[in-house]
C-alpha atoms as a PDB file:
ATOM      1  CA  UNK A   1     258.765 165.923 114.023  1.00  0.00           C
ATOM      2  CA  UNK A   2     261.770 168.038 113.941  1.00  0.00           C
ATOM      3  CA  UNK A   3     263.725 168.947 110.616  1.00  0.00           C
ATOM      4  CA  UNK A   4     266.693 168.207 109.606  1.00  0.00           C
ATOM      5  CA  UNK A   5     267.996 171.598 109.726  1.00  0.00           C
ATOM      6  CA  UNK A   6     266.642 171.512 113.502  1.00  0.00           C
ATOM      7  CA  UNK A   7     268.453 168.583 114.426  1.00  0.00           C
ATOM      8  CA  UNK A   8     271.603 169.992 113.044  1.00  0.00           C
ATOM      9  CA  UNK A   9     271.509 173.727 114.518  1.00  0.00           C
ATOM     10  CA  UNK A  10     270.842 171.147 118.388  1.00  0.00           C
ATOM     11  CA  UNK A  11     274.220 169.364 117.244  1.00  0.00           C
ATOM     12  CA  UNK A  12     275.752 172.436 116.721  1.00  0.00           C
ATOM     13  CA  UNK A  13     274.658 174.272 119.661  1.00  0.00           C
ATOM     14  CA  UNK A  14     275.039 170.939 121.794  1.00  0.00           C
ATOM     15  CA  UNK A  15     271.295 170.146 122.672  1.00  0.00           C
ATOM     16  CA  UNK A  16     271.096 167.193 120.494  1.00  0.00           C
ATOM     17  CA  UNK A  17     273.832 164.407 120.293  1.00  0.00           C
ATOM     18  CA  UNK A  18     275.964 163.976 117.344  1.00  0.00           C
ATOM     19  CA  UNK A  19     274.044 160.999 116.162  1.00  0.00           C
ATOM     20  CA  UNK A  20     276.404 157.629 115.301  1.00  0.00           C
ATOM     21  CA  UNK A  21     277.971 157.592 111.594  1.00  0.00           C
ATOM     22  CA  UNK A  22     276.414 154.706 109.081  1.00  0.00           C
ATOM     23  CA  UNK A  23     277.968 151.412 109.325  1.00  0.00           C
ATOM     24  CA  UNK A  24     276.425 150.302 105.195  1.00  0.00           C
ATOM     25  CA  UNK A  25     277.105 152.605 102.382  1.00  0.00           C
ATOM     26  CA  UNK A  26     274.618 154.928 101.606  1.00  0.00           C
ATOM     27  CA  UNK A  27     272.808 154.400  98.111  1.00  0.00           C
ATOM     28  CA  UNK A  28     274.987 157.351  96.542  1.00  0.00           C
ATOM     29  CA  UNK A  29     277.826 155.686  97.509  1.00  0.00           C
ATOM     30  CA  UNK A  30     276.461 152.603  95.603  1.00  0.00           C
ATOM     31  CA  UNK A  31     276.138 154.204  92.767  1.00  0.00           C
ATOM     32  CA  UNK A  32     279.318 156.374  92.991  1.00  0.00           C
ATOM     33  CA  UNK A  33     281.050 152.855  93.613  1.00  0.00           C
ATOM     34  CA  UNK A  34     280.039 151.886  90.004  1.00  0.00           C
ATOM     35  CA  UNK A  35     281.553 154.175  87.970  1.00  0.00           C
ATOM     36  CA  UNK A  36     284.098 153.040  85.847  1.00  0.00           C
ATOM     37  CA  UNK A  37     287.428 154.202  85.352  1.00  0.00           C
ATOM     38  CA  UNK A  38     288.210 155.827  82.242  1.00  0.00           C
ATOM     39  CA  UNK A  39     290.656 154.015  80.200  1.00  0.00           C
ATOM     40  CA  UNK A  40     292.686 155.211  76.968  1.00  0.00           C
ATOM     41  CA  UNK A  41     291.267 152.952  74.637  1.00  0.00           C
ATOM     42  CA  UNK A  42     293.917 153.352  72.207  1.00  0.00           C
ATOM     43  CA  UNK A  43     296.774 152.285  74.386  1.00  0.00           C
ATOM     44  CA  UNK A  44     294.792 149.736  75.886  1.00  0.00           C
ATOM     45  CA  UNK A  45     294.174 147.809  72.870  1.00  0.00           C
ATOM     46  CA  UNK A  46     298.227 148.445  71.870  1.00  0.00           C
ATOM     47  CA  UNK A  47     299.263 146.976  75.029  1.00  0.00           C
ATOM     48  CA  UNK A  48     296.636 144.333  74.341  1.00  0.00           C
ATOM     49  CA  UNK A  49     298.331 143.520  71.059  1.00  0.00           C
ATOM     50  CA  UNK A  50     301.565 143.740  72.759  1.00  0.00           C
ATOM     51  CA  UNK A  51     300.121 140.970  75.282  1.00  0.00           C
ATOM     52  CA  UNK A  52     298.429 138.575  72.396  1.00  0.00           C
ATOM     53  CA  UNK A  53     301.993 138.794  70.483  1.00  0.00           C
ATOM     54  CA  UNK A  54     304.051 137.479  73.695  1.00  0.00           C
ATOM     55  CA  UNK A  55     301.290 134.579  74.206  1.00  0.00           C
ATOM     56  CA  UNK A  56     302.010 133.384  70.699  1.00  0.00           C
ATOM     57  CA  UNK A  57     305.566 133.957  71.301  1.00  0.00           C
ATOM     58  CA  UNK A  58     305.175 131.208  74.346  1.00  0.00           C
ATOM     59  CA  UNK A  59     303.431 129.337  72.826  1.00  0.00           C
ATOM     60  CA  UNK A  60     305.413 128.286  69.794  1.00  0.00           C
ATOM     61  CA  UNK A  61     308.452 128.273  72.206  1.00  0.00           C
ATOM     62  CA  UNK A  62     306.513 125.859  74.220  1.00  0.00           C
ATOM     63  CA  UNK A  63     305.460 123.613  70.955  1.00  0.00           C
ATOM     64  CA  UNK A  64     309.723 123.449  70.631  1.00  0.00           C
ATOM     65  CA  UNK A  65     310.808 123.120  74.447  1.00  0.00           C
ATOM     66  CA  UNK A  66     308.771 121.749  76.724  1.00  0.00           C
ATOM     67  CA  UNK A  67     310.738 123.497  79.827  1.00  0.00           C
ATOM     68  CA  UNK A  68     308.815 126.536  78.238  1.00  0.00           C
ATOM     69  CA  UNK A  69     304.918 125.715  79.570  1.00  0.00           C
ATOM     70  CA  UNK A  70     305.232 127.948  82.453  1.00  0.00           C
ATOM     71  CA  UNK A  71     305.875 130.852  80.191  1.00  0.00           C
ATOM     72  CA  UNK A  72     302.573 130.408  78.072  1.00  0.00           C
ATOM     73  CA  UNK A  73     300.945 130.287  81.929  1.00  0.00           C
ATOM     74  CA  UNK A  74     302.015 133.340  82.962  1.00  0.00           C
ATOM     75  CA  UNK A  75     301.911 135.221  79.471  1.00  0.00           C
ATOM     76  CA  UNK A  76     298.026 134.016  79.621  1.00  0.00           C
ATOM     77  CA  UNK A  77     297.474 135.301  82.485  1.00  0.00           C
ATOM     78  CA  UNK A  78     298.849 139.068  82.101  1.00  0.00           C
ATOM     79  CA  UNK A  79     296.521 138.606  79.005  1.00  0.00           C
ATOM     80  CA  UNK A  80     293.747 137.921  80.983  1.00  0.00           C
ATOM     81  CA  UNK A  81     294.424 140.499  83.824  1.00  0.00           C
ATOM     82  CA  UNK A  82     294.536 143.476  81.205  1.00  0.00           C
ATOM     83  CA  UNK A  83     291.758 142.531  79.447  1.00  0.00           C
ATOM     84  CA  UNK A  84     289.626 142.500  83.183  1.00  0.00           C
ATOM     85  CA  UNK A  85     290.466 146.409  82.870  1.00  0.00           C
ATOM     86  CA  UNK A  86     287.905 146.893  80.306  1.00  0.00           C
ATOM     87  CA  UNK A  87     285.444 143.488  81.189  1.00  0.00           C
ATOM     88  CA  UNK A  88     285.745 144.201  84.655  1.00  0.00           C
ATOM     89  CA  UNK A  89     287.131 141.089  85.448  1.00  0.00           C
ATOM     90  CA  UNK A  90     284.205 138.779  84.185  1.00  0.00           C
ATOM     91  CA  UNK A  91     285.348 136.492  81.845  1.00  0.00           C
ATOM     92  CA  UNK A  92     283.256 135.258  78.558  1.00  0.00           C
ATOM     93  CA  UNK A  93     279.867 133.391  79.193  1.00  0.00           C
ATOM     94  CA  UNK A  94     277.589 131.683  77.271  1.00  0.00           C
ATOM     95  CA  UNK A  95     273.842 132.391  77.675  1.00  0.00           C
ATOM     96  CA  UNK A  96     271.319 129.537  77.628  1.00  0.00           C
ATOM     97  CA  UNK A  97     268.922 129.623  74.826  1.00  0.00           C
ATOM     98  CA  UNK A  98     266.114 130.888  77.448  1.00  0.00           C
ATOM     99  CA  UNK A  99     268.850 133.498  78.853  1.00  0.00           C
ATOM    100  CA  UNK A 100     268.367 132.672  82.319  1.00  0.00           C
ATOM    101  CA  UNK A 101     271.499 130.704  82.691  1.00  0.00           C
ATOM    102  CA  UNK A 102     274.830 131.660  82.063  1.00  0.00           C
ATOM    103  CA  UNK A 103     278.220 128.717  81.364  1.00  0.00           C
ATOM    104  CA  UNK A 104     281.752 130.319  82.112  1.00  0.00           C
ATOM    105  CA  UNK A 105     283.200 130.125  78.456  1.00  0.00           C
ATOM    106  CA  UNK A 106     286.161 127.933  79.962  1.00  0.00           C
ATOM    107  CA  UNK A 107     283.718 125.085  81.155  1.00  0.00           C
ATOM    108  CA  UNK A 108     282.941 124.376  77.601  1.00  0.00           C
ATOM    109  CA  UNK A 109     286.533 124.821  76.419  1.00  0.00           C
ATOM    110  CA  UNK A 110     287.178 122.305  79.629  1.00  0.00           C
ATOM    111  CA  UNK A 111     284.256 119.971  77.747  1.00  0.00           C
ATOM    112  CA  UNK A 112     285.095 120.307  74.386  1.00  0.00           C
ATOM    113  CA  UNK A 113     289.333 119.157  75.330  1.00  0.00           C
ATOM    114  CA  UNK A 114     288.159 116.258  76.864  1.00  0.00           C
ATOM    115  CA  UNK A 115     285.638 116.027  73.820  1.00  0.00           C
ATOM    116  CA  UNK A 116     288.714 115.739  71.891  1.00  0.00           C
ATOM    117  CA  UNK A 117     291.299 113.702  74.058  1.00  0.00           C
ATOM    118  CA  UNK A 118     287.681 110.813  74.090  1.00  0.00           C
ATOM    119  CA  UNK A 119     287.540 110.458  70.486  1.00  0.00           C
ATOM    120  CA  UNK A 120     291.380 110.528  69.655  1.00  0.00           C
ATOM    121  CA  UNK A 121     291.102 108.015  72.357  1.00  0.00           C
ATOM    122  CA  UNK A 122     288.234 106.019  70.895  1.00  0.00           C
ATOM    123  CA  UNK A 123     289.775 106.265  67.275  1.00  0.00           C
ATOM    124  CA  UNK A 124     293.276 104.911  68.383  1.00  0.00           C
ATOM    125  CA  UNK A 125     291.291 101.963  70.061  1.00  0.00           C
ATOM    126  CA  UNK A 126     289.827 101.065  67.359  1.00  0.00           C
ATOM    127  CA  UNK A 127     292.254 101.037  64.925  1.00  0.00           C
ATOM    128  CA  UNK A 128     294.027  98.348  67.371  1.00  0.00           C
ATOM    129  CA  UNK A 129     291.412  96.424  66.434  1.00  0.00           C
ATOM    130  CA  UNK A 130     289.717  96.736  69.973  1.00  0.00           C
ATOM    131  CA  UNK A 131     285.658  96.487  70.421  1.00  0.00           C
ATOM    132  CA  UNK A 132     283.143  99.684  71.105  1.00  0.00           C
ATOM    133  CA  UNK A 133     282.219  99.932  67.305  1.00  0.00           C
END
């Protein structure tokens, strides 16, 4: 079995071939792969601010004038996009009581507004008098 340092003085002096370059990252460049970058906290969490502000900003402009929906979209999402600088792009999960499964956070807000748009439902049909009491 030959050494390393063997195999490279036979590349170098042309006795061995140059063997082929890795195709999969090596496990140091794994781990150098994780690192995150370093943020400035403090400006981060201004700009955050900053962001939160304009999304109530569309919002109540969207509560008055209805042309102004695609402005709460799109001041949500630049929310959401800075915030992925610091939660590295995961978004809120909830953890079953046994933590071995994990619920995106917007399924259950998905399941609680149709929680909500059932009973309003249910409540407006029976004050017309209909059955299902």
């Amino acid at each position: 079995m030959t050494s390393p340092f063997k195999n490279f003085i036979g590349v170098v002096l042309g006795t061995k071939p140059v063997p082929p370059l890795r195709e999969a990252p090596g496990p140091a460049e794994i781990r150098l792969a994780k690192i995150p970058d370093v943020v400035d906290t403090a400006a981060w969490y201004e700009a955050h601010a900053q962001l939160c502000y304009d999304l109530q900003v569309a919002v109540m402009r969207a509560a008055r004038d209805a042309n102004a929906e695609a402005e709460v979209g799109k001041a949500h999402s630049a929310l959401l996009s800075h915030a992925a600088i610091i939660n590295g792009g995961s978004g809120p999960v909830l953890l079953a009581k046994n933590e071995e499964y994990r619920i995106p956070f917007e399924r259950l807000a998905v399941a609680r507004a149709k929680i909500k748009v059932l009973e309003a439902e249910n409540a407006r049909l029976r004050a017309a008098g209909g059955a299902g009491s």
